[in-house]
PDB file of N, CA and C in Angstrom:
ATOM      1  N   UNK A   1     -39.782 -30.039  67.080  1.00  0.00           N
ATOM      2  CA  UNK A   1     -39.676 -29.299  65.841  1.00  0.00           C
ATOM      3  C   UNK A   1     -39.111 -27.900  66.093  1.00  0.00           C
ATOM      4  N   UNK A   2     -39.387 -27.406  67.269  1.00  0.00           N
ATOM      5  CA  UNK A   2     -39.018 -25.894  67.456  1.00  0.00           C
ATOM      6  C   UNK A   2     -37.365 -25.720  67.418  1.00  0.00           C
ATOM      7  N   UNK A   3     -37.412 -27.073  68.456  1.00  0.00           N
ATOM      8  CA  UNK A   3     -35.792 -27.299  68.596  1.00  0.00           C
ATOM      9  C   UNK A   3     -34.771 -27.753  67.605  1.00  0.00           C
ATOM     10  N   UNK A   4     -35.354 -28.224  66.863  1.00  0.00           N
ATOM     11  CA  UNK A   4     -34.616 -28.188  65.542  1.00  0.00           C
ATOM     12  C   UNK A   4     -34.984 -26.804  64.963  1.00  0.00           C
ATOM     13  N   UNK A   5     -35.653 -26.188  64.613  1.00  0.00           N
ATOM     14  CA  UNK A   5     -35.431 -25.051  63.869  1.00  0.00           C
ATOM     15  C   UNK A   5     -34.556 -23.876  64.785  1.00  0.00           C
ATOM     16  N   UNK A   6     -34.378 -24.053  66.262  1.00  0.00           N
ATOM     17  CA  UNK A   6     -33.851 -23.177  66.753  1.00  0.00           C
ATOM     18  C   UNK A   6     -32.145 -23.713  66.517  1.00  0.00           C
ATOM     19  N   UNK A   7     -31.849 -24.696  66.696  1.00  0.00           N
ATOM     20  CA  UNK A   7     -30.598 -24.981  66.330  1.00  0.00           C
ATOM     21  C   UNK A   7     -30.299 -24.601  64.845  1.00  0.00           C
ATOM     22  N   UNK A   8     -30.801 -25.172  64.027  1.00  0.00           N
ATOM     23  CA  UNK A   8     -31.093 -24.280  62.525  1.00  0.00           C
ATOM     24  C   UNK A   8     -30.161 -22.730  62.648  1.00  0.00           C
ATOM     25  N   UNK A   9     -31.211 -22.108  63.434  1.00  0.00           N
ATOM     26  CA  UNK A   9     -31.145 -20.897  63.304  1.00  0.00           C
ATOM     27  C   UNK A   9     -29.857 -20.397  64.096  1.00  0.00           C
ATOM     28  N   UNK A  10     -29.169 -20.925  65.096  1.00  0.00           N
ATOM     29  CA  UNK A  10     -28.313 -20.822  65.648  1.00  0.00           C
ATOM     30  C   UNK A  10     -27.451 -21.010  64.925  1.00  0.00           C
ATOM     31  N   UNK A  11     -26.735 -22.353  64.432  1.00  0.00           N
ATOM     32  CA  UNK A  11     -25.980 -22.955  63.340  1.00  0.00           C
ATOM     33  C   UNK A  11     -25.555 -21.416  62.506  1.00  0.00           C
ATOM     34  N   UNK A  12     -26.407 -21.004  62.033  1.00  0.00           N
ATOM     35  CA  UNK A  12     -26.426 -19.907  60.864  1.00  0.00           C
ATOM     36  C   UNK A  12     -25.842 -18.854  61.361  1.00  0.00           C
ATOM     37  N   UNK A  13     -26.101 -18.502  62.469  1.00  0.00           N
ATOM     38  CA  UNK A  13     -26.310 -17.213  63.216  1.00  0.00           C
ATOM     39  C   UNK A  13     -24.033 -17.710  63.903  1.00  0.00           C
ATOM     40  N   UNK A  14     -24.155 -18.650  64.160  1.00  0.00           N
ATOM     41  CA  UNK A  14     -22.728 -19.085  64.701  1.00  0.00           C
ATOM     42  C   UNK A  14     -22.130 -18.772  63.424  1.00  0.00           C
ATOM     43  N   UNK A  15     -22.378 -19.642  62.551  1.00  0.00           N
ATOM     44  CA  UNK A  15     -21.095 -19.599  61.031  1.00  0.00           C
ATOM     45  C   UNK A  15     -20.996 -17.793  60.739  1.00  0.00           C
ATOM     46  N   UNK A  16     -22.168 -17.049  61.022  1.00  0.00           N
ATOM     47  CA  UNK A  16     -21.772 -15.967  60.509  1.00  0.00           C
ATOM     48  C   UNK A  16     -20.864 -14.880  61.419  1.00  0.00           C
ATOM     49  N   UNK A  17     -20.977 -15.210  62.613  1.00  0.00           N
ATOM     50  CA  UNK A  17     -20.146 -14.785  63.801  1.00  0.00           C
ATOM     51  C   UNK A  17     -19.090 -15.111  63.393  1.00  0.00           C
ATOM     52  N   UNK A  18     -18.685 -16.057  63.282  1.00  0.00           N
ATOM     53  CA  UNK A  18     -17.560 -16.416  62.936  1.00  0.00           C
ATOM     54  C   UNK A  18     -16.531 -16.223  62.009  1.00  0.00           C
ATOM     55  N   UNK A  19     -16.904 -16.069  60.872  1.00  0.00           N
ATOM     56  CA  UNK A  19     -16.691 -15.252  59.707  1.00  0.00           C
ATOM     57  C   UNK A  19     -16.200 -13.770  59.981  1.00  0.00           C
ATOM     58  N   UNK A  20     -17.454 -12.765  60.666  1.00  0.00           N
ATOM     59  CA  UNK A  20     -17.173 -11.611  60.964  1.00  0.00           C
ATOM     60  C   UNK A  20     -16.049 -11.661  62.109  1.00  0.00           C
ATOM     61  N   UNK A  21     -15.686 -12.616  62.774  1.00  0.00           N
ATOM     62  CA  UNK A  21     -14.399 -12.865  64.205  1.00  0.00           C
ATOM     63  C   UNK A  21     -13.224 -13.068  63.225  1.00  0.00           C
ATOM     64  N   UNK A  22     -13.416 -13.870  61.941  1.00  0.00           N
ATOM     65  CA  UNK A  22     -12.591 -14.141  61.519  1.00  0.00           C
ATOM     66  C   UNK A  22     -11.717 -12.572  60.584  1.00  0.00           C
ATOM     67  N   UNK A  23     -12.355 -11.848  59.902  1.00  0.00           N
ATOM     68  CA  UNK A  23     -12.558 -10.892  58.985  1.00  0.00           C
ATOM     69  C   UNK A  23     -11.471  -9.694  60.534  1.00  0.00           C
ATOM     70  N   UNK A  24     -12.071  -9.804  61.667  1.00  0.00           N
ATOM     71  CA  UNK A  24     -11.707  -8.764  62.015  1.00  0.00           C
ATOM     72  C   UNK A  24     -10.462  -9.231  63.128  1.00  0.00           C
ATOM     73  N   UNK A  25      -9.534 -10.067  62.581  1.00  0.00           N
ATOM     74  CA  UNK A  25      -8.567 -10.753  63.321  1.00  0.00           C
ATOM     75  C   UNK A  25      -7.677 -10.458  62.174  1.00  0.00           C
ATOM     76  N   UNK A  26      -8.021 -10.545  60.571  1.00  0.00           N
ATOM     77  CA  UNK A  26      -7.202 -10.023  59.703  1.00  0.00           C
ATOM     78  C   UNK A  26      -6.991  -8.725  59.730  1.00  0.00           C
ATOM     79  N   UNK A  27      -8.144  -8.050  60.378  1.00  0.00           N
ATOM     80  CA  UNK A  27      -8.041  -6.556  60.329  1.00  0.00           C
ATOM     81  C   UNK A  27      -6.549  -5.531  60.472  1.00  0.00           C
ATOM     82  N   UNK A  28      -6.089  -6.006  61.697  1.00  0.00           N
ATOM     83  CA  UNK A  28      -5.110  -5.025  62.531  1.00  0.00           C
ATOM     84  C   UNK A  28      -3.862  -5.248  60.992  1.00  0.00           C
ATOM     85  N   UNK A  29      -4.067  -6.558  60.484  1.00  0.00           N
ATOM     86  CA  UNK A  29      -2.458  -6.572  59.126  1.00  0.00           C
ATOM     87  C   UNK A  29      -2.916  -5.738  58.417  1.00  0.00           C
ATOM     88  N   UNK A  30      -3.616  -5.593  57.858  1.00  0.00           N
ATOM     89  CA  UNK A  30      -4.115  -4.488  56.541  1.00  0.00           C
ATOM     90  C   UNK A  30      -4.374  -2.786  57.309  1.00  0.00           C
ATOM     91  N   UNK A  31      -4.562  -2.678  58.516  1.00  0.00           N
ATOM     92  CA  UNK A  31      -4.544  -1.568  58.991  1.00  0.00           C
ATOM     93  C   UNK A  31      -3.179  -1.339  58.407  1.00  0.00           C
ATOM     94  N   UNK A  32      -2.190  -2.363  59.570  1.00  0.00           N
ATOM     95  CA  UNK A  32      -1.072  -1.791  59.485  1.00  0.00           C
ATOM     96  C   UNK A  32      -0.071  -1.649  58.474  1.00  0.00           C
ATOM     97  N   UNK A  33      -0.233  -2.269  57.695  1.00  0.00           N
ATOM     98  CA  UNK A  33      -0.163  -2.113  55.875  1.00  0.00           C
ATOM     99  C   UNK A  33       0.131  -0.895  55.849  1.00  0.00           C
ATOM    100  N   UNK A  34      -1.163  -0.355  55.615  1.00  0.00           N
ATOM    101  CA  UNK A  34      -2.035   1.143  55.644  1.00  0.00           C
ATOM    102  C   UNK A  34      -1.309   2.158  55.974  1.00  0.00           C
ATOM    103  N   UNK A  35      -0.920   2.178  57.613  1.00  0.00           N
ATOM    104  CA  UNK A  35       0.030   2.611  58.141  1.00  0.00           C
ATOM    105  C   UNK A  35       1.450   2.677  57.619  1.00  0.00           C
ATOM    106  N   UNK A  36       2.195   1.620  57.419  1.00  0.00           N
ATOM    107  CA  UNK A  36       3.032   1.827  56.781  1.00  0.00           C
ATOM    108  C   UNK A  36       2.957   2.669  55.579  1.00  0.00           C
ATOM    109  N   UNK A  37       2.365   2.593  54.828  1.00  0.00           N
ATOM    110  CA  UNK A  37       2.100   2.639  53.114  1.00  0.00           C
ATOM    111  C   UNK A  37       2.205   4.978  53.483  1.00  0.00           C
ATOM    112  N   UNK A  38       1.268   4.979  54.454  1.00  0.00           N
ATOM    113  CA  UNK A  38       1.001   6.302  54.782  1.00  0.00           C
ATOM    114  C   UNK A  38       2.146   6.804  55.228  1.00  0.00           C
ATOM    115  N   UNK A  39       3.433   6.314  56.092  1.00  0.00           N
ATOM    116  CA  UNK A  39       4.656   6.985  56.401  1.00  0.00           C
ATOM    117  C   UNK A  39       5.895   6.915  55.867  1.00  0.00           C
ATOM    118  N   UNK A  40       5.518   6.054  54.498  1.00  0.00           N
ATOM    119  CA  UNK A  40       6.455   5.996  53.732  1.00  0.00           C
ATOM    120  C   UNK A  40       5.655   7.756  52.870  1.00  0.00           C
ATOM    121  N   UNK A  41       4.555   7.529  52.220  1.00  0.00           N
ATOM    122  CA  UNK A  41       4.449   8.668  51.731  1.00  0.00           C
ATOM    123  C   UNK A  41       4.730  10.381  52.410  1.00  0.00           C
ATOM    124  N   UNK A  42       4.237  10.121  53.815  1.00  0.00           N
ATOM    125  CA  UNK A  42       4.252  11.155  54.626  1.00  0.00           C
ATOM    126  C   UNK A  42       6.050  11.799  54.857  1.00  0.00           C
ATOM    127  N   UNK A  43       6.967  10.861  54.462  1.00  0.00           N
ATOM    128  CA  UNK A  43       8.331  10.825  55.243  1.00  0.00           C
ATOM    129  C   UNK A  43       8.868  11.046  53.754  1.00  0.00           C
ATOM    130  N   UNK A  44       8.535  10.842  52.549  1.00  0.00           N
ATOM    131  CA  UNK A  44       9.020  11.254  51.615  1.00  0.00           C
ATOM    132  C   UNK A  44       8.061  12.659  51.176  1.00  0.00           C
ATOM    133  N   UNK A  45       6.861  13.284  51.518  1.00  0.00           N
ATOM    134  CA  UNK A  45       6.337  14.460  51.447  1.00  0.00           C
ATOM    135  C   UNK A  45       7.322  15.424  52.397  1.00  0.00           C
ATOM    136  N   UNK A  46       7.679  14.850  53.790  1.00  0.00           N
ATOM    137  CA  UNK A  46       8.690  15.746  54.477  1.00  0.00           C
ATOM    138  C   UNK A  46      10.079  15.907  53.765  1.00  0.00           C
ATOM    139  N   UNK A  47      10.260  14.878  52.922  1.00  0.00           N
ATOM    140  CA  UNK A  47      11.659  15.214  52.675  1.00  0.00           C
ATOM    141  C   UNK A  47      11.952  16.136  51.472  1.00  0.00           C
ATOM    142  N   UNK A  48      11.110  16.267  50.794  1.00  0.00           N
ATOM    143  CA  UNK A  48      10.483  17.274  49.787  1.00  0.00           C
ATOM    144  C   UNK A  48      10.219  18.543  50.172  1.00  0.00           C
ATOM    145  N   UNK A  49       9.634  18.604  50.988  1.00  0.00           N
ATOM    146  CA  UNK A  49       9.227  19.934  51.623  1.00  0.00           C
ATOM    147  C   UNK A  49      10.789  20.688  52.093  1.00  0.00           C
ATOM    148  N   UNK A  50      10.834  19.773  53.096  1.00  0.00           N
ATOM    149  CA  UNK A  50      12.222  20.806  53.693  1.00  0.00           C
ATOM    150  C   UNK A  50      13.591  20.932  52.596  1.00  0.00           C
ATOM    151  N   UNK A  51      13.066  20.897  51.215  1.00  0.00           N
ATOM    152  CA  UNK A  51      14.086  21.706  50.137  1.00  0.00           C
ATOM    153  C   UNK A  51      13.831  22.668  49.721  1.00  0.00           C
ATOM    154  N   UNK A  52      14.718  23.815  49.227  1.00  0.00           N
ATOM    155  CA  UNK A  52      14.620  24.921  48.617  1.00  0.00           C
ATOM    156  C   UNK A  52      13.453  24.883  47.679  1.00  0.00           C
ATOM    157  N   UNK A  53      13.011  25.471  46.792  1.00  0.00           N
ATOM    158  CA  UNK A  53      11.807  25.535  45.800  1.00  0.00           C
ATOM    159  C   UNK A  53      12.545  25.397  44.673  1.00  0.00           C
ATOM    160  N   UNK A  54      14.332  25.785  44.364  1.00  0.00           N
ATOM    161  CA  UNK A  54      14.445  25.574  42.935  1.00  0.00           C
ATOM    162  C   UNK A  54      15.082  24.199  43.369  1.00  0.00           C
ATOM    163  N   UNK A  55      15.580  23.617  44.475  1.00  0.00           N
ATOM    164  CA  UNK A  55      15.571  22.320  44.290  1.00  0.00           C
ATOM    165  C   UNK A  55      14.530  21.165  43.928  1.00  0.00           C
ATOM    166  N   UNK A  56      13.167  21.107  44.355  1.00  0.00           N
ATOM    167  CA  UNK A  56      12.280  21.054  43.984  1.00  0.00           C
ATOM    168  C   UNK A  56      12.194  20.238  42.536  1.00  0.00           C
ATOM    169  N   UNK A  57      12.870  19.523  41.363  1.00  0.00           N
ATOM    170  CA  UNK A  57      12.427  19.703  40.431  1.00  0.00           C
ATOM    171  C   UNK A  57      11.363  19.260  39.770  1.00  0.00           C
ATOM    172  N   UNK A  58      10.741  20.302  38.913  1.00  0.00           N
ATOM    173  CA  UNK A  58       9.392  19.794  37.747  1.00  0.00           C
ATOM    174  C   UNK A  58      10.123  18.660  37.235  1.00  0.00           C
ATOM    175  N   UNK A  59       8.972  17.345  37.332  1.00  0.00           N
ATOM    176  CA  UNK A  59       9.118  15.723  36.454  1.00  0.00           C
ATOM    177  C   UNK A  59       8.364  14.731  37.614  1.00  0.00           C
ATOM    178  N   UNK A  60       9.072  14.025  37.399  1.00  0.00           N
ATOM    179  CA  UNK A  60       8.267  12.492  37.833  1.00  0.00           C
ATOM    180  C   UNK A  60       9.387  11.596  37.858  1.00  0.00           C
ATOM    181  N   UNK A  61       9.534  11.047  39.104  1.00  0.00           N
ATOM    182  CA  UNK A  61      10.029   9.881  39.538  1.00  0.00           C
ATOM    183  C   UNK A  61       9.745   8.951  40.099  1.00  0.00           C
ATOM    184  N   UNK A  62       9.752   7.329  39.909  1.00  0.00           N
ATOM    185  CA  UNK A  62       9.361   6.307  40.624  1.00  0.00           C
ATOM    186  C   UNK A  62      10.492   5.913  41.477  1.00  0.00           C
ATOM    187  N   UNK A  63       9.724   5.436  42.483  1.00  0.00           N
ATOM    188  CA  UNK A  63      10.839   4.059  43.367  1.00  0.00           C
ATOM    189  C   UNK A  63       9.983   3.279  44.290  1.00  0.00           C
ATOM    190  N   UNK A  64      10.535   2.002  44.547  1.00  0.00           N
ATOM    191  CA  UNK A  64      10.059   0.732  45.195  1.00  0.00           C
ATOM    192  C   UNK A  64      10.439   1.151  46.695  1.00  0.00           C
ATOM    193  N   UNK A  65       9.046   0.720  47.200  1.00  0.00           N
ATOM    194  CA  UNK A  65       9.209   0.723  49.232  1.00  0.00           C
ATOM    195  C   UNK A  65       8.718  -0.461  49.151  1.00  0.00           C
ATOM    196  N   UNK A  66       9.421  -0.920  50.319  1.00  0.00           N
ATOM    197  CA  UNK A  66       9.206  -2.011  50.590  1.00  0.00           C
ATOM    198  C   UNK A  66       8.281  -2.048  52.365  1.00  0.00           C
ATOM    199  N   UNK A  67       7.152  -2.930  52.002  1.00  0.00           N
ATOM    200  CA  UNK A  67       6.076  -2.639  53.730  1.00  0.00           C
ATOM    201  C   UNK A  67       6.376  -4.006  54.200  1.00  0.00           C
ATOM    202  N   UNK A  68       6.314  -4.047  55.454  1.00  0.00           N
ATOM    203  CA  UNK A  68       6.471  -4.972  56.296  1.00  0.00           C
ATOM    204  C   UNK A  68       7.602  -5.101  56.909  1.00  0.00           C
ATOM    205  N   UNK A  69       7.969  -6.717  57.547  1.00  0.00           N
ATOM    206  CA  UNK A  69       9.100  -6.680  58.497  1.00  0.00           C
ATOM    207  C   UNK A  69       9.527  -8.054  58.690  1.00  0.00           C
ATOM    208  N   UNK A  70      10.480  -8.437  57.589  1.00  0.00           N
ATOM    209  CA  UNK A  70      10.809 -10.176  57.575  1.00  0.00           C
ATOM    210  C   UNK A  70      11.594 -10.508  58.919  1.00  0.00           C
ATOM    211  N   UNK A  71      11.824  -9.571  59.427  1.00  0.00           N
ATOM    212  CA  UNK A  71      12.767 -10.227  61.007  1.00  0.00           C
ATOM    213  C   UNK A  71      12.307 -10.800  61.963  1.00  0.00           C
ATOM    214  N   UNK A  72      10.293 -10.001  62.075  1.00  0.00           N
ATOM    215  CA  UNK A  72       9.572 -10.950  62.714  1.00  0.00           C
ATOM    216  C   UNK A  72       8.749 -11.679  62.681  1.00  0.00           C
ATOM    217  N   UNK A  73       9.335 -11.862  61.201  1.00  0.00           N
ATOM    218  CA  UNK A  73       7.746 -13.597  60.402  1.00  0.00           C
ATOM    219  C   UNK A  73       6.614 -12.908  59.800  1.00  0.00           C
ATOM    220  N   UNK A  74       6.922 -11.114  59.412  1.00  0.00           N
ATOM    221  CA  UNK A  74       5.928 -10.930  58.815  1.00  0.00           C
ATOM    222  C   UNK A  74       6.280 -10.804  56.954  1.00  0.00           C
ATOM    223  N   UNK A  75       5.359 -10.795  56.594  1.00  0.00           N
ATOM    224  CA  UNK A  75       5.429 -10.959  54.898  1.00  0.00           C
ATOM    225  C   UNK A  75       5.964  -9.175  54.437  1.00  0.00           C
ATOM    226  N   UNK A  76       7.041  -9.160  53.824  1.00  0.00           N
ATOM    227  CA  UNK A  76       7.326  -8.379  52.691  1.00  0.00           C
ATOM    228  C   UNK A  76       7.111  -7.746  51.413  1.00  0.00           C
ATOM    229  N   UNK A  77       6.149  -6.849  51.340  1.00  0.00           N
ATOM    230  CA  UNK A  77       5.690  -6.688  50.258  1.00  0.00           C
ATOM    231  C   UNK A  77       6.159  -5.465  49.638  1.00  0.00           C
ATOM    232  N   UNK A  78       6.363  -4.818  48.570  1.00  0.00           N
ATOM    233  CA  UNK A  78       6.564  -3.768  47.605  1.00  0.00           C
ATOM    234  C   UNK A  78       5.438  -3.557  46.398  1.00  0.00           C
ATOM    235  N   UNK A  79       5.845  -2.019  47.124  1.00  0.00           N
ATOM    236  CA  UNK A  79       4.954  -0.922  46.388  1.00  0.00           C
ATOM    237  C   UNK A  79       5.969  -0.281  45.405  1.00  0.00           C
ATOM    238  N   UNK A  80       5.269   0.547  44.383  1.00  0.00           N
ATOM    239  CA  UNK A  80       5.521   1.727  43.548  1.00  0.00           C
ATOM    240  C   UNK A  80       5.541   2.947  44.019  1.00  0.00           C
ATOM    241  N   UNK A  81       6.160   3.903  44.368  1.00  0.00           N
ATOM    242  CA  UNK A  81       6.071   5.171  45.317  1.00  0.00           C
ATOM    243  C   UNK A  81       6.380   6.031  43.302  1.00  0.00           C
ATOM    244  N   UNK A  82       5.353   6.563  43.527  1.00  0.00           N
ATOM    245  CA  UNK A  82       5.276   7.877  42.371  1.00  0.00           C
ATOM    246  C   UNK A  82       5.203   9.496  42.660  1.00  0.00           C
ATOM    247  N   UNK A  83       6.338  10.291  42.572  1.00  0.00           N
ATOM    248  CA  UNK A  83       6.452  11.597  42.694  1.00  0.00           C
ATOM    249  C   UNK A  83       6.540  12.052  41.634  1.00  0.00           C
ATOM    250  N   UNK A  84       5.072  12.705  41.436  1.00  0.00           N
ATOM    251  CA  UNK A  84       4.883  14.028  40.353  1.00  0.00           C
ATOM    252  C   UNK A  84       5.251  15.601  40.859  1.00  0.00           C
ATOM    253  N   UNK A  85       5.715  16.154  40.359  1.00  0.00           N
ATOM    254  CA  UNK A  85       5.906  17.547  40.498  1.00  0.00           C
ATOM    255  C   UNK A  85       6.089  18.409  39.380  1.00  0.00           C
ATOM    256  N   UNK A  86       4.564  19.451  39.180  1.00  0.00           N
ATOM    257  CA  UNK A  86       4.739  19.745  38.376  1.00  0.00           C
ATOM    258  C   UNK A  86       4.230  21.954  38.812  1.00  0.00           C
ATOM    259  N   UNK A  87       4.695  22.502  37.657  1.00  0.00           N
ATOM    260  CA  UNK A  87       3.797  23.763  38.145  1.00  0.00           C
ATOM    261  C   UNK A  87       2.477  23.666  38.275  1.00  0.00           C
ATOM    262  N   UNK A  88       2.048  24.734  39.154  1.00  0.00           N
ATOM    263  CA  UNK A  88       0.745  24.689  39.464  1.00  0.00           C
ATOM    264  C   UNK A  88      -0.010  26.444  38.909  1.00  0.00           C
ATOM    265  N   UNK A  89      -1.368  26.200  38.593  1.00  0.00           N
ATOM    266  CA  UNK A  89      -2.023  28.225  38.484  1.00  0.00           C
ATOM    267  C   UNK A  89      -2.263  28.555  39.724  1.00  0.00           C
ATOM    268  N   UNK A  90      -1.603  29.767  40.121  1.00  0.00           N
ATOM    269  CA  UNK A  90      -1.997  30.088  41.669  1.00  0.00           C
ATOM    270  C   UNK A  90      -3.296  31.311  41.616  1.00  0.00           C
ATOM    271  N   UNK A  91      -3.559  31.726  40.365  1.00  0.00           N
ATOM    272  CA  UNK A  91      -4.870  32.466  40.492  1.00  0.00           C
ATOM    273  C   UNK A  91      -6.172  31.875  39.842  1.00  0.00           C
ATOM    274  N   UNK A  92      -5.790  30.692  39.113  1.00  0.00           N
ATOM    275  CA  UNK A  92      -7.335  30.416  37.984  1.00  0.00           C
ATOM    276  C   UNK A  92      -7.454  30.376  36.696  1.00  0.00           C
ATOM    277  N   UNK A  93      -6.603  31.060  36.140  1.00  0.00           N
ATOM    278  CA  UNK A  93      -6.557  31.797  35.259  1.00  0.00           C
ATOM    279  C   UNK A  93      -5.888  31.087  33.595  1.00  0.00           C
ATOM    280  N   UNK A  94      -5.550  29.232  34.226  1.00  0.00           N
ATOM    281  CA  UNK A  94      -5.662  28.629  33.552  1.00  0.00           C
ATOM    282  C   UNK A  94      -3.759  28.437  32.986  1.00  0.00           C
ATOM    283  N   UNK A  95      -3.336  29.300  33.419  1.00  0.00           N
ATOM    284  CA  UNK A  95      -1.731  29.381  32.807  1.00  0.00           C
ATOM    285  C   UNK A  95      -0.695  29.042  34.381  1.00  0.00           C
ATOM    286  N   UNK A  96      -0.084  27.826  34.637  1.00  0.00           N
ATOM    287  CA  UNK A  96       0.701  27.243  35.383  1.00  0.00           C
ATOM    288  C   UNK A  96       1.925  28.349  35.428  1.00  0.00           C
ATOM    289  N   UNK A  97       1.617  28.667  36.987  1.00  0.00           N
ATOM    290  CA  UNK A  97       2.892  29.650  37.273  1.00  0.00           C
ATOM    291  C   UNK A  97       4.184  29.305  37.889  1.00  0.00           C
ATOM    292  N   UNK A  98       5.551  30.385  37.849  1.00  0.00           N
ATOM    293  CA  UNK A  98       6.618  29.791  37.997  1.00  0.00           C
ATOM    294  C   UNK A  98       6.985  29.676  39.185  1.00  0.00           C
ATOM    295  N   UNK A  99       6.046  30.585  40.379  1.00  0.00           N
ATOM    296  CA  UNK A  99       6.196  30.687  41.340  1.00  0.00           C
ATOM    297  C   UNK A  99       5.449  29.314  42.568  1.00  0.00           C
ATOM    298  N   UNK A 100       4.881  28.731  41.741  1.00  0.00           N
ATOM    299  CA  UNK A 100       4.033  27.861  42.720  1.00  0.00           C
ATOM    300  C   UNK A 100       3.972  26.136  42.021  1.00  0.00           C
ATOM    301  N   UNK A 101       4.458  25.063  43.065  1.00  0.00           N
ATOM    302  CA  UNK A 101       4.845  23.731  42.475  1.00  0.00           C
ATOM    303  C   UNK A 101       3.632  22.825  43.480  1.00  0.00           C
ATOM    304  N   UNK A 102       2.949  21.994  42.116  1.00  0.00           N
ATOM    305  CA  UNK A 102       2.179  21.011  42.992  1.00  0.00           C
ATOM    306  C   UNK A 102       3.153  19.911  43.157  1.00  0.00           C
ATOM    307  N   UNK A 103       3.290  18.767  44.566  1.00  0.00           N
ATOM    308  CA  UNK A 103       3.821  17.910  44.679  1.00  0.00           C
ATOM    309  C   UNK A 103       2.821  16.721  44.892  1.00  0.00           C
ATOM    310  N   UNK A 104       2.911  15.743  43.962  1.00  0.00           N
ATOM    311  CA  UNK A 104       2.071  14.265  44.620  1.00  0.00           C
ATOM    312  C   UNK A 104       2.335  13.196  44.147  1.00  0.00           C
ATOM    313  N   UNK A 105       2.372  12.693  45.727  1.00  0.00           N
ATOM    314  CA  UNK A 105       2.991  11.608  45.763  1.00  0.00           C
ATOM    315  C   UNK A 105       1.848  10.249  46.146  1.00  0.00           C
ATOM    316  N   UNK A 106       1.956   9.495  44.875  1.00  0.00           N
ATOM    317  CA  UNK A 106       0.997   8.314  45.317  1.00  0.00           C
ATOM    318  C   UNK A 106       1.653   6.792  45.560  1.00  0.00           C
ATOM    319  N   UNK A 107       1.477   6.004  46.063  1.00  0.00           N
ATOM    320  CA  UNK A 107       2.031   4.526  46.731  1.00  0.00           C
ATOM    321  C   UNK A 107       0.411   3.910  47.607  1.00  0.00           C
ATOM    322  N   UNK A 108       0.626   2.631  46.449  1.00  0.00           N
ATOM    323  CA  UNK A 108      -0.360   1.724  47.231  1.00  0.00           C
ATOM    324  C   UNK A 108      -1.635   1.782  47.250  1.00  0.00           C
ATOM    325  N   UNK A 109      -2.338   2.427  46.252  1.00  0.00           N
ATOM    326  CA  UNK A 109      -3.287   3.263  45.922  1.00  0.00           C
ATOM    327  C   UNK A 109      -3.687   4.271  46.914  1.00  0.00           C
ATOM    328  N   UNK A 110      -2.778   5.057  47.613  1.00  0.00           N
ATOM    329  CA  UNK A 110      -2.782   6.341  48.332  1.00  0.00           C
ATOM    330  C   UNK A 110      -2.173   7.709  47.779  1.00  0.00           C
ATOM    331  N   UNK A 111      -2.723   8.778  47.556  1.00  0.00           N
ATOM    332  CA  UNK A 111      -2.234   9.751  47.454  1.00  0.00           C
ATOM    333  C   UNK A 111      -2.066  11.065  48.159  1.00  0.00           C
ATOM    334  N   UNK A 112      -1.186  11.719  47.967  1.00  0.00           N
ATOM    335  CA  UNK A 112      -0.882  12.592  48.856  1.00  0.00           C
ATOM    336  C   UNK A 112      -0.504  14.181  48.001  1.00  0.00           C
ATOM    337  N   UNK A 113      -1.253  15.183  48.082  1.00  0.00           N
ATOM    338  CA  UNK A 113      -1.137  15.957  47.267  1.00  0.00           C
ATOM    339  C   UNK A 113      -0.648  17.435  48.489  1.00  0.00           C
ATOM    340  N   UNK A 114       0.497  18.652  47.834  1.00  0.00           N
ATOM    341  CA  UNK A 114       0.369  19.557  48.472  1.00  0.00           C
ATOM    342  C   UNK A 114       1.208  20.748  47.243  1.00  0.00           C
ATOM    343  N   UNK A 115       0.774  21.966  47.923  1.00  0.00           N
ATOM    344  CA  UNK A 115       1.870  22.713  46.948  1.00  0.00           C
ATOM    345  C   UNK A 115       2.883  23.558  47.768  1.00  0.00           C
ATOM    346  N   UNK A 116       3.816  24.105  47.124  1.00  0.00           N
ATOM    347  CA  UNK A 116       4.795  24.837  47.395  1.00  0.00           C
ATOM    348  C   UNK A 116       5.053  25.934  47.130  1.00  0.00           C
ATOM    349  N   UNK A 117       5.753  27.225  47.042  1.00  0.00           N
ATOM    350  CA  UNK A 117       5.819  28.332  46.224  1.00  0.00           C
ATOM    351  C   UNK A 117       7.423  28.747  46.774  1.00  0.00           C
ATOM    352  N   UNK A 118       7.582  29.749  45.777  1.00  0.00           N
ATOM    353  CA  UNK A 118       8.740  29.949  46.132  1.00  0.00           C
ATOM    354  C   UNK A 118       9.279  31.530  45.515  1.00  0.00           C
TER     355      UNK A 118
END
């Protein structure tokens, strides 16, 4: 009887190992998702930055990135990349000044926020 309940208990104790072996073998794709998703935003925050401030302009633009890498059997997927830029208050005071621009950029449910001045 013991020995059946210890196999029992093993049985259980295996399927759930397994599961968690399984869960963290998917892991490293969705990291690297992640990764991607983050240097697409990071590489379009640099390319923003290193412009003048009246280039810069106040609005909102979308565009499609595409994550992954079909050359080596991995799956292709596309995101929405959203750049807001709008003025920002640089004292509090409730009135958006001309001198200072928030930029943010979200993709993939990540966002990335910074400001500028000029």
């Amino acid at each position: 009887m013991e020995v059946l309940v210890l196999v029992v208990v093993l049985g259980i104790v295996g399927a759930a190992a397994g599961q968690a072996l399984q869960a963290m073998a998917r892991t490293p794709v969705a990291a690297d998702e992640t990764f991607q998703i983050e240097t697409q935003i990071i590489s379009k925050m640099e390319e923003l930055r290193c412009q003048t401030f009246a280039a810069v302009v106040v609005g909102s633009t979308n565009s499609t990135v595409s994550i992954g890498d079909a050359t080596v059997g991995g799956a292709v997927k596309y995101y929405q990349m959203t750049v807001v830029v709008s003025l920002a208050d640089a004292n509090g005071d409730g009135v958006a000044d001309a001198t200072l621009k928030q930029i943010s950029i979200t993709c993939g449910g990540q966002t990335m926020t910074t400001l500028i001045s000029g």
